[in-house]
C-alpha atoms as a PDB file:
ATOM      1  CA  UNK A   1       0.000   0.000   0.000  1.00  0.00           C
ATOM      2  CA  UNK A   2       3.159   2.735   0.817  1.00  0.00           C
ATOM      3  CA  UNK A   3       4.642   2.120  -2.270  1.00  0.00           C
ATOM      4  CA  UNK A   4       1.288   2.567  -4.290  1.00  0.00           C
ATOM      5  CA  UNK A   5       0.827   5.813  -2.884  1.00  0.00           C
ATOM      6  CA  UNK A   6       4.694   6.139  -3.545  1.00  0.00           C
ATOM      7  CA  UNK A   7       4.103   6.006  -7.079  1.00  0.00           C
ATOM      8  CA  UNK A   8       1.535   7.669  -7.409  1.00  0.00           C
ATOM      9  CA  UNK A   9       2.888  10.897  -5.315  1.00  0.00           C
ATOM     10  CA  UNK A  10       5.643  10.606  -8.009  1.00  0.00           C
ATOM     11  CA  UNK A  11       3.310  10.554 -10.582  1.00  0.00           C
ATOM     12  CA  UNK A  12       1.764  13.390  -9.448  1.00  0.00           C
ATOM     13  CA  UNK A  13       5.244  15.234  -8.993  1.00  0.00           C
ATOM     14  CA  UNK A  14       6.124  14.132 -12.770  1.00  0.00           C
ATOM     15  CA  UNK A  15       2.346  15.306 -14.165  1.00  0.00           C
ATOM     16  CA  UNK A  16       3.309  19.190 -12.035  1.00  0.00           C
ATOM     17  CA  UNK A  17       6.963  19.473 -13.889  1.00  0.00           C
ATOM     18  CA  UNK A  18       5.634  18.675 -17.004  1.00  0.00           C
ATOM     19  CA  UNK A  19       2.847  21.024 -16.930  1.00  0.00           C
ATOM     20  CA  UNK A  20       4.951  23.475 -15.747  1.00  0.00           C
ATOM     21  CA  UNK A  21       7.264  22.560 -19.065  1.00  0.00           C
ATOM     22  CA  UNK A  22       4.046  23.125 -21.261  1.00  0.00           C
ATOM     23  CA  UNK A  23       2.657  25.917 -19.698  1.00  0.00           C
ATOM     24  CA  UNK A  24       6.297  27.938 -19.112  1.00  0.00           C
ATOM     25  CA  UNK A  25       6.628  28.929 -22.934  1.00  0.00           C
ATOM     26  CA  UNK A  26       2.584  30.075 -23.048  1.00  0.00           C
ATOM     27  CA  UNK A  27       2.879  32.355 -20.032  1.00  0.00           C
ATOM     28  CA  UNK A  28       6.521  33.583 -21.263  1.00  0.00           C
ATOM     29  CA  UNK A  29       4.396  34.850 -24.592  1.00  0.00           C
ATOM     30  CA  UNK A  30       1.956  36.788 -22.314  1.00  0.00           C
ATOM     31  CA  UNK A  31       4.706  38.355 -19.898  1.00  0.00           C
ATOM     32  CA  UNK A  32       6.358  39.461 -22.930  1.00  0.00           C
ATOM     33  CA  UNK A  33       3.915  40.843 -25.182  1.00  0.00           C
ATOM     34  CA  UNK A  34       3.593  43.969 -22.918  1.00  0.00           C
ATOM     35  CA  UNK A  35       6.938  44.770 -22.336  1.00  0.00           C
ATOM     36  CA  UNK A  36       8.651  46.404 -24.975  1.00  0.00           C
ATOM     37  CA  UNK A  37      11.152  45.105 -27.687  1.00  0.00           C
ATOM     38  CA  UNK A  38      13.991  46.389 -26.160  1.00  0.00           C
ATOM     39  CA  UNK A  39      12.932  44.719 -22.215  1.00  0.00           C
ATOM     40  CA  UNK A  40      12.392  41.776 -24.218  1.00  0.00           C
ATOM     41  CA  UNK A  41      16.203  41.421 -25.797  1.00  0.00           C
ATOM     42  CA  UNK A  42      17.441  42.582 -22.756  1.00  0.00           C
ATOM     43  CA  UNK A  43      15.744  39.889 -20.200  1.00  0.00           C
ATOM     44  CA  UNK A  44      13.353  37.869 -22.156  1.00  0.00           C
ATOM     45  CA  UNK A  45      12.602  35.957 -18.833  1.00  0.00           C
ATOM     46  CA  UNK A  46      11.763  38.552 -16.775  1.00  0.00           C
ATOM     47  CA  UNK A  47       9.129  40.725 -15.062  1.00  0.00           C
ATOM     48  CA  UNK A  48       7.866  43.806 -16.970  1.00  0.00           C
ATOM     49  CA  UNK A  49       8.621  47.212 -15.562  1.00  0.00           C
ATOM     50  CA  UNK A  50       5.229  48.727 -17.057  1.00  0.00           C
ATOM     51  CA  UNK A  51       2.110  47.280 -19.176  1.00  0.00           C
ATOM     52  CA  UNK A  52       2.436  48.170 -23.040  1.00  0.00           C
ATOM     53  CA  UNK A  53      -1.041  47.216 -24.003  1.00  0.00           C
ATOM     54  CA  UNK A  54      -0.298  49.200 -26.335  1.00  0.00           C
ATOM     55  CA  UNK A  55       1.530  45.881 -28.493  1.00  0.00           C
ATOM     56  CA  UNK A  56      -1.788  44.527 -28.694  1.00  0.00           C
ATOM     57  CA  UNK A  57      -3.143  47.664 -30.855  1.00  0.00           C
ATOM     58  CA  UNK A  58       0.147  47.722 -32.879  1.00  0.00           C
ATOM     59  CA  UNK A  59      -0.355  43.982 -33.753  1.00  0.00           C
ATOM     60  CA  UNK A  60      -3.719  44.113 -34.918  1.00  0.00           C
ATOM     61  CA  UNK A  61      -2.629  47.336 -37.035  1.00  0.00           C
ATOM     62  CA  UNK A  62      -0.035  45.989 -38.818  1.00  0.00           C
ATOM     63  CA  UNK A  63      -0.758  42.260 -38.726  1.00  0.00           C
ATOM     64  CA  UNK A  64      -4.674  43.801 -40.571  1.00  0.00           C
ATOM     65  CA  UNK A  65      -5.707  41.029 -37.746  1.00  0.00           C
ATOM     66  CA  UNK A  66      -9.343  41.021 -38.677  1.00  0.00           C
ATOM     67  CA  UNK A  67      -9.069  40.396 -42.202  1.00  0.00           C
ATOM     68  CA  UNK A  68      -6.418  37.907 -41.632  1.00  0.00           C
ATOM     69  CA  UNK A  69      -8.649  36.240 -38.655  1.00  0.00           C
ATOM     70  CA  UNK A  70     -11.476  36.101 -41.175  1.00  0.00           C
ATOM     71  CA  UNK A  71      -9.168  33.732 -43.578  1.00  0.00           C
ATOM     72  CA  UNK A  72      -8.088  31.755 -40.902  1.00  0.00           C
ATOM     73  CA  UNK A  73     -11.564  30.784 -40.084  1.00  0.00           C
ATOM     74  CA  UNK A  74     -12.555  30.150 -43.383  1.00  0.00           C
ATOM     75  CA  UNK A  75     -10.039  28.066 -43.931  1.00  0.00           C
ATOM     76  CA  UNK A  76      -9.860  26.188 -40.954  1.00  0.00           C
ATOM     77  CA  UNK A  77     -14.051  25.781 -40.357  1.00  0.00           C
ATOM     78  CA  UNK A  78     -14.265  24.667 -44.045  1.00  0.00           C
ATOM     79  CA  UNK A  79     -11.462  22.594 -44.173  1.00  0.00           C
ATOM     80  CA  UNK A  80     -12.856  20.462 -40.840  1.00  0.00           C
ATOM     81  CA  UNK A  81     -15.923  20.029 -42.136  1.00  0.00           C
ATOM     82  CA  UNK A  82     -14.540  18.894 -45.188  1.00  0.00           C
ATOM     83  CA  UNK A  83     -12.229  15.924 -43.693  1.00  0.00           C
ATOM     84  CA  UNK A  84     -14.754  15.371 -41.243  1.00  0.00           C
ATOM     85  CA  UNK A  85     -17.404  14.331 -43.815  1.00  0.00           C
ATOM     86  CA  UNK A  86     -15.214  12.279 -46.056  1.00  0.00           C
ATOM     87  CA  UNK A  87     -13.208  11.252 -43.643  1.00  0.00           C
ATOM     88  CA  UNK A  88     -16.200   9.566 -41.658  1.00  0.00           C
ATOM     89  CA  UNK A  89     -18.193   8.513 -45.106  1.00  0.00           C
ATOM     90  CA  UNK A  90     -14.846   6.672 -46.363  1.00  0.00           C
ATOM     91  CA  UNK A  91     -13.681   4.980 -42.425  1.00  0.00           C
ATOM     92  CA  UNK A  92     -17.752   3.296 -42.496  1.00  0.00           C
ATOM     93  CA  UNK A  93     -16.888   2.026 -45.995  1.00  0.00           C
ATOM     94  CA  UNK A  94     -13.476   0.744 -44.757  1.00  0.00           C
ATOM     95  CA  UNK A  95     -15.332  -0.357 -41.316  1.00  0.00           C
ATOM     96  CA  UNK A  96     -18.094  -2.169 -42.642  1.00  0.00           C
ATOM     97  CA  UNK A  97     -16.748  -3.820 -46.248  1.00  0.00           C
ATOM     98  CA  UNK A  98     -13.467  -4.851 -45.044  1.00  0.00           C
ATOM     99  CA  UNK A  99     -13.963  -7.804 -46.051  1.00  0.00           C
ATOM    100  CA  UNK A 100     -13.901  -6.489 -49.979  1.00  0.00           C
ATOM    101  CA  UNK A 101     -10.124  -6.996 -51.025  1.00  0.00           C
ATOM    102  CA  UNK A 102     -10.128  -3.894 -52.946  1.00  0.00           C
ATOM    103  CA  UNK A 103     -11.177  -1.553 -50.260  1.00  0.00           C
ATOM    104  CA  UNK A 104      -8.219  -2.925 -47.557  1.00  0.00           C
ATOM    105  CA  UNK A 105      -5.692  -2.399 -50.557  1.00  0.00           C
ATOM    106  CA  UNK A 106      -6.847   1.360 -51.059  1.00  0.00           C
ATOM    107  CA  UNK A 107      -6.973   1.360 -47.150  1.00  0.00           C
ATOM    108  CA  UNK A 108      -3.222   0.580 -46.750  1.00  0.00           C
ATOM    109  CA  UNK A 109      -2.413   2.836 -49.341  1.00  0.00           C
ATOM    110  CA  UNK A 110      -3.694   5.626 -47.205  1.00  0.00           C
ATOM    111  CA  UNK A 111      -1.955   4.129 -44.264  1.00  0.00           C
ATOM    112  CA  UNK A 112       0.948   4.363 -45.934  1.00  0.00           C
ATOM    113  CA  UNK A 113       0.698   7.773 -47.355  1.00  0.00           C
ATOM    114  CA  UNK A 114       1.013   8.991 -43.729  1.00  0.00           C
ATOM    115  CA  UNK A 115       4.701   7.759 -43.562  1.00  0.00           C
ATOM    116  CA  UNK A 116       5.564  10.782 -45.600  1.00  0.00           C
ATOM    117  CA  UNK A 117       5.701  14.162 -44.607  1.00  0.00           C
ATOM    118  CA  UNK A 118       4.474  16.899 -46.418  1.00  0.00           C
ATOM    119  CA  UNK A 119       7.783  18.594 -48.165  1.00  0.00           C
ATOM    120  CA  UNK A 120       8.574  15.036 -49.826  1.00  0.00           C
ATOM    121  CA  UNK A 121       5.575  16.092 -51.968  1.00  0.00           C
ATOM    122  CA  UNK A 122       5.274  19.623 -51.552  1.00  0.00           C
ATOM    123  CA  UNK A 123       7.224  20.754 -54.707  1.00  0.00           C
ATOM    124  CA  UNK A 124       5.274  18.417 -57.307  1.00  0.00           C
ATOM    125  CA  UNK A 125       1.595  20.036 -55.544  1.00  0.00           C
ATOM    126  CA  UNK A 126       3.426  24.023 -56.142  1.00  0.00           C
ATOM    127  CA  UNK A 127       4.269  23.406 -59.224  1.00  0.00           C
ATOM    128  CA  UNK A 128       1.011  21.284 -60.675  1.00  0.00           C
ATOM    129  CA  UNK A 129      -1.337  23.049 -58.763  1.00  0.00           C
ATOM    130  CA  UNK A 130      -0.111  26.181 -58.349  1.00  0.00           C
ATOM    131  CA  UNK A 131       2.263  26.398 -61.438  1.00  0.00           C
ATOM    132  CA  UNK A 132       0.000  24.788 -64.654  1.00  0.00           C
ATOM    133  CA  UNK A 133      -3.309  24.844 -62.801  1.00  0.00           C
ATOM    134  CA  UNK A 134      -2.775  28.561 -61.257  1.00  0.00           C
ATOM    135  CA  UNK A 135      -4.778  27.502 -58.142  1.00  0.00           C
ATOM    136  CA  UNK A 136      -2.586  30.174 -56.344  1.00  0.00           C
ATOM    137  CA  UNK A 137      -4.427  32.156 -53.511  1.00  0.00           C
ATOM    138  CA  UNK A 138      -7.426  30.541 -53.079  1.00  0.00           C
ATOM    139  CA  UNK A 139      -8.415  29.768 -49.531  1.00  0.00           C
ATOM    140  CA  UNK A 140     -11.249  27.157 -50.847  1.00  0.00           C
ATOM    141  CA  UNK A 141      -8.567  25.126 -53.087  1.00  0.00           C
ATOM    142  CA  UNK A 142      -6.130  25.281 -49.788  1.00  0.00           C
ATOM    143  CA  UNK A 143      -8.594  23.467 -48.388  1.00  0.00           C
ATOM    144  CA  UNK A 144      -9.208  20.896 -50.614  1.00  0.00           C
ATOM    145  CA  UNK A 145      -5.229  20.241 -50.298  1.00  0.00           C
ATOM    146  CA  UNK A 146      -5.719  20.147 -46.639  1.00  0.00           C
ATOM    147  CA  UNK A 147      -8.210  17.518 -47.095  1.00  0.00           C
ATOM    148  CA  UNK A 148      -6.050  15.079 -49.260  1.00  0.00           C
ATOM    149  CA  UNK A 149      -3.324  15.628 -46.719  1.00  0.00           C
ATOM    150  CA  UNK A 150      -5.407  14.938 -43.461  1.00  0.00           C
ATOM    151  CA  UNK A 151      -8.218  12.094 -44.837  1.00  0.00           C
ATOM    152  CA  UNK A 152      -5.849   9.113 -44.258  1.00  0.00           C
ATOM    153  CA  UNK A 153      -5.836   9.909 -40.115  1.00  0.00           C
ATOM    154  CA  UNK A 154      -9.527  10.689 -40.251  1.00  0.00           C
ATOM    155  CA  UNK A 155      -9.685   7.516 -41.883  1.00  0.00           C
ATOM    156  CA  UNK A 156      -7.767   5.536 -39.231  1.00  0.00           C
ATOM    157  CA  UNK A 157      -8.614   7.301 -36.698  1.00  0.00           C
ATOM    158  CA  UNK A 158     -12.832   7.167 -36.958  1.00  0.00           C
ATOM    159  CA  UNK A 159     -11.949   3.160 -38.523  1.00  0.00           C
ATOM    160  CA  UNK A 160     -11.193   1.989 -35.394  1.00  0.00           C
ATOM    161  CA  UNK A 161     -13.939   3.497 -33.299  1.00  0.00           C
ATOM    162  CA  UNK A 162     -16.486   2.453 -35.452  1.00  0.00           C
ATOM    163  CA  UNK A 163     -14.792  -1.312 -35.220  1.00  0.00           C
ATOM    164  CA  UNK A 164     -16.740  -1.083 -31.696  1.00  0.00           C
ATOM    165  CA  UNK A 165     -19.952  -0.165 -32.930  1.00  0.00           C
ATOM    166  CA  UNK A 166     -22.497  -2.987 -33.068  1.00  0.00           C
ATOM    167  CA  UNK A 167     -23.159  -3.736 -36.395  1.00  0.00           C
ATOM    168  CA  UNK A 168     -26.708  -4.950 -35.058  1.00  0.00           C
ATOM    169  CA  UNK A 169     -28.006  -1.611 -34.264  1.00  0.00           C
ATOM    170  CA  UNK A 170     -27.002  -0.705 -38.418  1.00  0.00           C
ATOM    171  CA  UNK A 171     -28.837  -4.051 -39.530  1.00  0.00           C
ATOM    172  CA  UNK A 172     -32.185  -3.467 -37.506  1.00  0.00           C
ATOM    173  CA  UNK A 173     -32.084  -0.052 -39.047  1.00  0.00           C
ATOM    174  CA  UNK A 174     -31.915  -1.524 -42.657  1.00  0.00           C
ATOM    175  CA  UNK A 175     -35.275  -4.284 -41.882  1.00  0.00           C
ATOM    176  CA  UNK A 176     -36.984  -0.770 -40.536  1.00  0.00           C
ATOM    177  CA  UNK A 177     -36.198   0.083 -44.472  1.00  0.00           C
ATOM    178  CA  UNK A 178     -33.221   2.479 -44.337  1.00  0.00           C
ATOM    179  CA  UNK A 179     -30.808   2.911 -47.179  1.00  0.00           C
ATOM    180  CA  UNK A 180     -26.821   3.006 -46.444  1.00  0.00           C
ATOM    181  CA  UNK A 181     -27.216   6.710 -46.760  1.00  0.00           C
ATOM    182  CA  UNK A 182     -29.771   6.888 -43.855  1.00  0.00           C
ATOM    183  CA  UNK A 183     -28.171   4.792 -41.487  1.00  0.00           C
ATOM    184  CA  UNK A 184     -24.889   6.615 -41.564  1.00  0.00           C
ATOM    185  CA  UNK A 185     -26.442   9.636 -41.228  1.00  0.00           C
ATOM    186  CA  UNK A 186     -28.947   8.660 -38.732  1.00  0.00           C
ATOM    187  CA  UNK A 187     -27.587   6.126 -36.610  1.00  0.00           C
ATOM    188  CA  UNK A 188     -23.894   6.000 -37.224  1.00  0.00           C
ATOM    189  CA  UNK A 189     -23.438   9.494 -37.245  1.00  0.00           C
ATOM    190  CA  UNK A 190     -24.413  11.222 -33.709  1.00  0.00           C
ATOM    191  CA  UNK A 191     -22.228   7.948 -31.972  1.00  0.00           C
ATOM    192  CA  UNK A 192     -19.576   9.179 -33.545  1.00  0.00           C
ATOM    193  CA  UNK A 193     -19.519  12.213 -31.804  1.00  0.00           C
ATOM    194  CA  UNK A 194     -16.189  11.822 -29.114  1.00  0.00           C
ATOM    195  CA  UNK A 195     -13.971  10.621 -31.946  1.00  0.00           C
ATOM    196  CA  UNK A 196     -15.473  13.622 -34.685  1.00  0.00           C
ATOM    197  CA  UNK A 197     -14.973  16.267 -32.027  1.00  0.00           C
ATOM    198  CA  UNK A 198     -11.487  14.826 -31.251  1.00  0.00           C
ATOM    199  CA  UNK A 199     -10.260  14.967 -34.723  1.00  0.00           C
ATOM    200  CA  UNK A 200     -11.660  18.307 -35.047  1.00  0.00           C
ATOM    201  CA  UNK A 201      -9.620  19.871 -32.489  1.00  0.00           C
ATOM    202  CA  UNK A 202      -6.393  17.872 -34.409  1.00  0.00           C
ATOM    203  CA  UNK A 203      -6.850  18.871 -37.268  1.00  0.00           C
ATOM    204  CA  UNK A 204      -8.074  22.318 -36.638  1.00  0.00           C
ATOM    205  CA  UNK A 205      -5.111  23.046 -34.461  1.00  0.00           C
ATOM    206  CA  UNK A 206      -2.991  21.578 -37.574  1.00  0.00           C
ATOM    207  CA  UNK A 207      -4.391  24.047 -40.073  1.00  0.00           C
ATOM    208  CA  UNK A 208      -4.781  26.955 -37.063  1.00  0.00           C
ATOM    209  CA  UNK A 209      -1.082  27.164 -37.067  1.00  0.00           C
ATOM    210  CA  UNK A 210       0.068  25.948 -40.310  1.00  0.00           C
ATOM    211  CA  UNK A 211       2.496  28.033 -41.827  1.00  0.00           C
ATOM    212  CA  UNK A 212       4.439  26.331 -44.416  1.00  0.00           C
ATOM    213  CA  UNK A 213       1.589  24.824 -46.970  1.00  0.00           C
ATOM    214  CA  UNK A 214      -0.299  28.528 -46.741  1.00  0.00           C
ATOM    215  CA  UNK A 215       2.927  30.237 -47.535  1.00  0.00           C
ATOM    216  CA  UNK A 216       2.821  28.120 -50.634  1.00  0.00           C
ATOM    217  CA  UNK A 217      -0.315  28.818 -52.061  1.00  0.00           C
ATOM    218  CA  UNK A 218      -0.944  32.399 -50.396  1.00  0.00           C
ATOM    219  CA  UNK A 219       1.035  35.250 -51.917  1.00  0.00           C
ATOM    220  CA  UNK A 220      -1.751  38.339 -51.616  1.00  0.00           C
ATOM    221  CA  UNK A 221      -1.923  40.399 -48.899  1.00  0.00           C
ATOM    222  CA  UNK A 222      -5.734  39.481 -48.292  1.00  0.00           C
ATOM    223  CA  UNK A 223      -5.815  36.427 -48.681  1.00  0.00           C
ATOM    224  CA  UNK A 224      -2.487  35.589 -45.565  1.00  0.00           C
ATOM    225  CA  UNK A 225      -3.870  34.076 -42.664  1.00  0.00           C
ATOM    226  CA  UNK A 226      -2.839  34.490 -38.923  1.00  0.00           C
ATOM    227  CA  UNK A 227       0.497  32.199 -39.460  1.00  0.00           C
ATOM    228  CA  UNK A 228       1.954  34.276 -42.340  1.00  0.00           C
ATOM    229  CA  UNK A 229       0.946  37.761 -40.655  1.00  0.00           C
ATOM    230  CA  UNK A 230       3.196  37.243 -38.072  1.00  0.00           C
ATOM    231  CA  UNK A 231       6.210  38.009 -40.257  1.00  0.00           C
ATOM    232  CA  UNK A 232       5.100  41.746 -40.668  1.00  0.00           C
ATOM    233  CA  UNK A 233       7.124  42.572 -37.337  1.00  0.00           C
ATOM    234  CA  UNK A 234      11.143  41.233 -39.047  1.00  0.00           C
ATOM    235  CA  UNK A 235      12.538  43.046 -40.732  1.00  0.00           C
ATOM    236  CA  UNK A 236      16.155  42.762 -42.659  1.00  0.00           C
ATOM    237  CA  UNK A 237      17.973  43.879 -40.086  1.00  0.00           C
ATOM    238  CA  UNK A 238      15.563  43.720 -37.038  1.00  0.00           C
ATOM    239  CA  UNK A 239      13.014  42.201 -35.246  1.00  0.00           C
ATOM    240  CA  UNK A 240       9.720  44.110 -33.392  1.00  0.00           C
ATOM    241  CA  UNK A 241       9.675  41.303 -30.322  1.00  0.00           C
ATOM    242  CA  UNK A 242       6.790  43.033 -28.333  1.00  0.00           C
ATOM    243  CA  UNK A 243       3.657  43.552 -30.811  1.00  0.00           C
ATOM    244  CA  UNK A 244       4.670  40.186 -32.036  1.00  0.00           C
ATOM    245  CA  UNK A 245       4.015  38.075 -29.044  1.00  0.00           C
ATOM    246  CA  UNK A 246       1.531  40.190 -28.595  1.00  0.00           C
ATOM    247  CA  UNK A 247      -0.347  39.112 -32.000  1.00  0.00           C
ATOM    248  CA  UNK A 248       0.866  35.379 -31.079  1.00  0.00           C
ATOM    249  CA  UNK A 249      -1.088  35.569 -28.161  1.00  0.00           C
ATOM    250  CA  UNK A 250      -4.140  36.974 -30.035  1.00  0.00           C
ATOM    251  CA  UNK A 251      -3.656  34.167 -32.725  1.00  0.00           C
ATOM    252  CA  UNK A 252      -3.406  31.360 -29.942  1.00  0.00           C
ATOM    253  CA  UNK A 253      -7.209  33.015 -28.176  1.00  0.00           C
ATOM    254  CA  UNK A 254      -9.635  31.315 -30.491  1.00  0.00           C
ATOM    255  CA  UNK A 255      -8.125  28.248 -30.453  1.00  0.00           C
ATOM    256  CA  UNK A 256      -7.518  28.210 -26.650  1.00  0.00           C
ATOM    257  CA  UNK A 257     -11.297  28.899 -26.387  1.00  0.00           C
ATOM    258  CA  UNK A 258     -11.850  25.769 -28.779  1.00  0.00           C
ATOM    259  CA  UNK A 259      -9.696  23.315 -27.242  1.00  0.00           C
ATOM    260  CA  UNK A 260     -11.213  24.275 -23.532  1.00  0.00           C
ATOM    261  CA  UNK A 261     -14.734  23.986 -25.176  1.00  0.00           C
ATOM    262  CA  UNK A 262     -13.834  20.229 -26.709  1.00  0.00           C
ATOM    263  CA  UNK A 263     -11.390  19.162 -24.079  1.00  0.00           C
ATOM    264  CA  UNK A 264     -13.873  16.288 -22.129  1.00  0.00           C
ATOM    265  CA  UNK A 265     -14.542  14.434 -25.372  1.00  0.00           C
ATOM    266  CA  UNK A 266     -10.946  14.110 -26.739  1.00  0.00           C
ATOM    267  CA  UNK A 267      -9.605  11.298 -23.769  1.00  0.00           C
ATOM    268  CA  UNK A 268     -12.828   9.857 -24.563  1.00  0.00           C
ATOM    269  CA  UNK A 269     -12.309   9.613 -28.320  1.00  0.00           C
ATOM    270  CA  UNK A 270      -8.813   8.556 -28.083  1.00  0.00           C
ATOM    271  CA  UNK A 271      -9.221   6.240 -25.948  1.00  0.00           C
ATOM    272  CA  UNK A 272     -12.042   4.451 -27.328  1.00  0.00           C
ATOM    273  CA  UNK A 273     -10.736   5.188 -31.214  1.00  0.00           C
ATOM    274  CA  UNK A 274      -7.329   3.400 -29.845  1.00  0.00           C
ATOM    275  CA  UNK A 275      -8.436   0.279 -28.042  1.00  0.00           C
ATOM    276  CA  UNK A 276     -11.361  -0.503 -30.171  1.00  0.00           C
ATOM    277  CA  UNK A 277      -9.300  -0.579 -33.532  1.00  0.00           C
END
């Protein structure tokens, strides 16, 4: 009994350091996005002397944080519900026709597409897409790349929670005289709830932050998102350190708000997604 409450005093100590590892580099942002630049460079790990709310103000000047908010939404709302749809339409057809040769061969395929990052294929997409196509800054076509590069986790991930559905419940459905269509959308559907809002807040963070595959395809000033604004504050020579914590802490709010909001499904989703595959 004293060395079970050994361990788990120690794994209480271990869970308080590495929260405190986490949660160091997110209050360091906030600390230092009202001092100014030259506080910052000279003690980035200190105190401030004085607020400089006024960072905030410069940020969303210069950053044009609204309009660049705006595409950031759009982007990452319409990309979700894109993955989320196919993504959960194509893991019932893996689910429940496994046993259809074809379908586990296109399967692994998409398992195996995940074993490469994105830059192994990011010049061919530029230069197709981008180059011949001239698919350049449009926030709807990034999101249709955004969907081919995210539908093989959906995939696997939502496969192996529906694995612990009870195919029962789908076959009483079809006597009552539902079609496929209906009994994905009506039955199938709402359980899937924990593992949708899970990937959701994985693949929202994922396009929330990304940088690199919007910097591809994004080139006009309207059309930037959150990630790319950021760069407004270096210059050649220099760097503006305080308004641009401060517009990385403004960038981090909505998703903060989202994570906190989805937070008790994604153990749940996990969990289940994991053990029932």
């Amino acid at each position: 009994m004293r060395k079970v409450k050994m361990s788990q005093k120690a794994l209480f100590v271990l869970a308080v350091l590495l929260t405190l590892v986490f949660v160091f580099p997110f209050l360091l942002t906030i600390v230092n996005s009202v001092k100014t630049s030259q506080e910052f460079i000279m003690n980035p790990f200190g105190l401030f002397k004085s607020l400089h709310f006024e960072n905030y103000a410069q940020a969303i000047k210069e950053m044009k944080f609204w309009s660049a908010l705006k595409n950031t939404l759009f982007l990452t709302v319409f990309s979700s519900l894109l993955i989320t749809l196919f993504g959960s339409t194509a893991a019932y057809v893996v689910s429940r026709f496994s046993h259809k040769r074809w379908i586990n061969v296109i399967f692994m395929m998409m398992i195996a597409s995940m074993v490469a990052p994105f830059q192994v294929y990011m010049i061919p997409i530029v230069k197709i897409y981008s180059g011949i196509f001239g698919f350049s800054n449009s926030l709807m076509f990034l999101s249709v790349i955004a969907l081919g590069l995210n539908l093989p986790f959906s995939v696997f991930l939502i496969r192996g929670f529906l694995n612990g559905i009870p195919i029962a419940v789908e076959e009483a459905a079809k006597i009552d005289g539902c079609t496929y269509i209906q009994v994905f959308f009506k039955i199938v559907l709402p359980m899937l709830k924990p593992i949708i809002i899970t990937l959701l807040v994985f693949v929202a963070m994922g396009i929330w932050n990304d940088y690199l595959m919007s910097s591809l395809f994004l080139n006009e000033d309207g059309k930037r998102t959150l990630a790319l604004t950021i760069r407004v504050f270096v210059n050649e020579y220099s760097v503006d350190y305080a308004p641009m914590l401060a517009g990385l802490f403004l960038s981090m709010i909505p998703m903060l708000i989202f994570y906190v909001i989805c937070q008790k499904h994604i153990l749940e989703g996990v969990v289940q997604g994991s053990v029932k595959g």
